[in-house]
N, C-alpha and C. Protein backbone atom coordinates (compact mmCIF):
# COMPACT_ATOMS: atom_id res chain seq x y z
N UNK A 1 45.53 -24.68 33.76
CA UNK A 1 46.37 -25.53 34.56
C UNK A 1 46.40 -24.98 35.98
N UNK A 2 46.23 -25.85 36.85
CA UNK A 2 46.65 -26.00 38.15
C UNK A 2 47.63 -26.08 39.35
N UNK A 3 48.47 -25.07 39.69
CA UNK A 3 49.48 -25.71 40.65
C UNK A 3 49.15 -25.74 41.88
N UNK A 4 49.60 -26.52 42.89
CA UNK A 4 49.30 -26.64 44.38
C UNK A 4 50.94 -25.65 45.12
N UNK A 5 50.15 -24.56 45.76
CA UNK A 5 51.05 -24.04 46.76
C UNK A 5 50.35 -24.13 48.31
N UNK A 6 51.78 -24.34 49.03
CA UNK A 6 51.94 -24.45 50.41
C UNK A 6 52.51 -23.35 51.38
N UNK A 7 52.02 -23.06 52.49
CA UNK A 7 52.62 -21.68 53.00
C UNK A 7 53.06 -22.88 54.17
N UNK A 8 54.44 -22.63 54.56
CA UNK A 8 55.03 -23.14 55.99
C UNK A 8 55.56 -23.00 56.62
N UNK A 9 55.61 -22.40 57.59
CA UNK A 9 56.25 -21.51 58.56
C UNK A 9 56.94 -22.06 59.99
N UNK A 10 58.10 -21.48 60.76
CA UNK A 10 57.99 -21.81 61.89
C UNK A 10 57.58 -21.22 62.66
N UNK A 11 57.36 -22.13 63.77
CA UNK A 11 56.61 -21.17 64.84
C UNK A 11 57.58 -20.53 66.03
N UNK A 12 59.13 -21.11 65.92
CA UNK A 12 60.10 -20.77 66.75
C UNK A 12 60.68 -19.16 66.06
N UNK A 13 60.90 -19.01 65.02
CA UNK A 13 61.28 -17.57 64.32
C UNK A 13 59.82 -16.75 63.45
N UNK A 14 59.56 -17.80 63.18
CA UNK A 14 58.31 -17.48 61.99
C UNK A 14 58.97 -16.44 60.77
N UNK A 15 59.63 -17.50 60.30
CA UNK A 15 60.49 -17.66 59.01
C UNK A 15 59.26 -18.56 58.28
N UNK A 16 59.14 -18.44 57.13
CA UNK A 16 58.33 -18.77 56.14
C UNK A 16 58.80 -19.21 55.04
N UNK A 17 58.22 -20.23 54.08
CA UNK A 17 58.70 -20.49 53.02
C UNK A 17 57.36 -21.24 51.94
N UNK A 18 57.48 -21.15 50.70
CA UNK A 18 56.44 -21.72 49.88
C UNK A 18 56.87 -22.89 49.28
N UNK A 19 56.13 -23.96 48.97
CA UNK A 19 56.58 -25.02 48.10
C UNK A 19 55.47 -25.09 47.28
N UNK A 20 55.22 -25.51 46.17
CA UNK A 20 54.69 -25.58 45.07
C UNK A 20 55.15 -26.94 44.57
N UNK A 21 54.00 -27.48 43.90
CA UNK A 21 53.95 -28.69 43.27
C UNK A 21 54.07 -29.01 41.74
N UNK A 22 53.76 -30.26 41.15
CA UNK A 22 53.51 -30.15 39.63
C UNK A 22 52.36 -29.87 39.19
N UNK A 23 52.42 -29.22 37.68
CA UNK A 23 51.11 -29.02 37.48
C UNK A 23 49.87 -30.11 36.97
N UNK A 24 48.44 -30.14 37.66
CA UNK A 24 47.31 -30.61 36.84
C UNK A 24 46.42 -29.41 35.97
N UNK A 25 45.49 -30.77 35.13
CA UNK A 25 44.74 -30.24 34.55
C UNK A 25 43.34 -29.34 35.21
N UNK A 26 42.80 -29.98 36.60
CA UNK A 26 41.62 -29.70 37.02
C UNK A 26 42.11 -29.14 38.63
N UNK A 27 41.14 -27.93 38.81
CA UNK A 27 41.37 -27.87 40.65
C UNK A 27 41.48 -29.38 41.50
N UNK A 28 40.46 -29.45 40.93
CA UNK A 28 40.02 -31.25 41.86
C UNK A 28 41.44 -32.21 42.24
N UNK A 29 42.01 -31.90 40.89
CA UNK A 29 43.12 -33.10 40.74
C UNK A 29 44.42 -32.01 41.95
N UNK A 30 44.37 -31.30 41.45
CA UNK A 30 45.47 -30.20 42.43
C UNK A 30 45.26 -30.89 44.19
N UNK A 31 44.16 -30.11 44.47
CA UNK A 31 43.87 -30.54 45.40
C UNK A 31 44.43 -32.09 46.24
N UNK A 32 43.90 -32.88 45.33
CA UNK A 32 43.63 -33.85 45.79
C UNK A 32 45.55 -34.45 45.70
N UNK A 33 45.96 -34.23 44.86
CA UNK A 33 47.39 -34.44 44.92
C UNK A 33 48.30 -33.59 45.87
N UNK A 34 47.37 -33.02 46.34
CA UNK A 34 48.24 -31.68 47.56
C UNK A 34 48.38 -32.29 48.91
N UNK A 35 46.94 -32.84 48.75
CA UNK A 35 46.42 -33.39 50.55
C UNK A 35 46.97 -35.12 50.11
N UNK A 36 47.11 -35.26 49.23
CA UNK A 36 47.31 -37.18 49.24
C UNK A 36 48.92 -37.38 48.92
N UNK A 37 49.78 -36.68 48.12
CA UNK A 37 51.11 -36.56 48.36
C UNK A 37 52.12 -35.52 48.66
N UNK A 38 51.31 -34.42 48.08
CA UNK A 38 52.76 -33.30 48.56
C UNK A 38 52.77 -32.69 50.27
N UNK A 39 51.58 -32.50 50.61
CA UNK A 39 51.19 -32.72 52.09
C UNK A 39 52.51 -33.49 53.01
N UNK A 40 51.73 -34.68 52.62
CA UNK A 40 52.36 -35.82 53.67
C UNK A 40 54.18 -35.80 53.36
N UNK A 41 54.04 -35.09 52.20
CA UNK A 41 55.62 -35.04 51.65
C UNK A 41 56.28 -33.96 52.57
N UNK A 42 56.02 -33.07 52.31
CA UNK A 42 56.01 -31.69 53.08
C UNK A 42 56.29 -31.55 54.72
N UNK A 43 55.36 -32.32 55.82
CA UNK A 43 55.67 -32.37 56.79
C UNK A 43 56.43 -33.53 57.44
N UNK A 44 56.93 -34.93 55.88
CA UNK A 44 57.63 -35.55 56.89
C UNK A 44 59.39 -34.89 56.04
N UNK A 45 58.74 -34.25 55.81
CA UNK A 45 60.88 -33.57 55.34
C UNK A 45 61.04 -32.35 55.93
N UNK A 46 59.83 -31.72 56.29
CA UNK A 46 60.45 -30.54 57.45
C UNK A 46 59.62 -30.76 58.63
N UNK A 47 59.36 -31.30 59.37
CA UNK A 47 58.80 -31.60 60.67
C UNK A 47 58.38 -30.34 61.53
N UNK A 48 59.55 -29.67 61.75
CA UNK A 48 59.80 -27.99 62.59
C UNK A 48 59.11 -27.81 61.89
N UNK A 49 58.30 -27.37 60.84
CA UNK A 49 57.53 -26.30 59.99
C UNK A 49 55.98 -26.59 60.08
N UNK A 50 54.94 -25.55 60.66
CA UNK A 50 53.36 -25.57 60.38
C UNK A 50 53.08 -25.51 59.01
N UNK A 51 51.91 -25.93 58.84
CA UNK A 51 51.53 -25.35 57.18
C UNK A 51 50.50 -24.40 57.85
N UNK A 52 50.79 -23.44 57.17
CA UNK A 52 49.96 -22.10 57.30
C UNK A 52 48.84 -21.79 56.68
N UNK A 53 49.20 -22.09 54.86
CA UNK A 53 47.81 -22.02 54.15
C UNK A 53 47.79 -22.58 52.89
N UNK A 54 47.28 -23.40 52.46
CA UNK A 54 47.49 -24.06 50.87
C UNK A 54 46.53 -23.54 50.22
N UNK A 55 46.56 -23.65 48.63
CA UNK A 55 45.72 -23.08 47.64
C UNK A 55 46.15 -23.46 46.38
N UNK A 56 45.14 -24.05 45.40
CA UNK A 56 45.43 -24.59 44.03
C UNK A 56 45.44 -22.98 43.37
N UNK A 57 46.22 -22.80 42.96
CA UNK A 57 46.24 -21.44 41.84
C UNK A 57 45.90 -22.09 40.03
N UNK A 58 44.94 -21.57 39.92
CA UNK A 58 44.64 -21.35 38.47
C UNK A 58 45.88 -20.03 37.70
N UNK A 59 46.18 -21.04 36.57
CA UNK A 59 46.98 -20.17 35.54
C UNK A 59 46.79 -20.31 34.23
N UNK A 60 46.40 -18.85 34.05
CA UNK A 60 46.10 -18.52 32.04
C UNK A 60 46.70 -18.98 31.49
N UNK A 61 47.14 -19.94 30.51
CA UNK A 61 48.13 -20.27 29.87
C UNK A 61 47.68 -20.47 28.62
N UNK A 62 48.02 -20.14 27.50
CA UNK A 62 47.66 -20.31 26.50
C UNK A 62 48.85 -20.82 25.56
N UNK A 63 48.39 -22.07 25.39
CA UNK A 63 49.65 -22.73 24.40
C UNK A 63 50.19 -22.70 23.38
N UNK A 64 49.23 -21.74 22.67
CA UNK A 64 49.48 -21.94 21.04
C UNK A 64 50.66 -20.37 21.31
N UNK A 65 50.64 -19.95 22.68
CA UNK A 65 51.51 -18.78 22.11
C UNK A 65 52.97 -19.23 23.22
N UNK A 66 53.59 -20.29 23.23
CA UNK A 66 54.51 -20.99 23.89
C UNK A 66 55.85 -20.91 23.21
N UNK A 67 56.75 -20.10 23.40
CA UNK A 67 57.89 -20.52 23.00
C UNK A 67 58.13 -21.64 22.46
N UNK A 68 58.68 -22.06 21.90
CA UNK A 68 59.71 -23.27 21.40
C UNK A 68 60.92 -23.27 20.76
């Protein structure tokens, strides 16, 4: 599984903060849900803030050993 993180910073303090998305199955899909909604999400709810650096993170997850 896939999550999309965002680095965004200001450039008046350069105070920083991460947002992270939901998870997909494929990089591709991460991606592409990063730059086509959480993106556009991202800079029109904090405006003041650059994006600094995004990246789909891959995570080990193995299900059969999942709580329930």
């Amino acid at each position: 599984m896939f999550t999309p993180l965002v680095l965004m910073c200001s450039m008046y303090n350069m105070e920083c903060a991460t947002y992270g998305g939901p998870i997909f199955d494929t990089e591709q899909e991460c991606y592409k849900g990063m730059y086509e909604v959480g993106i556009p999400y991202l800079t029109q709810k904090f405006p003041e803030l650059t994006i600094v650096d995004t990246k789909c993170v891959h995570w080990e997850y193995d299900r059969s050993k999942a709580n329930t």
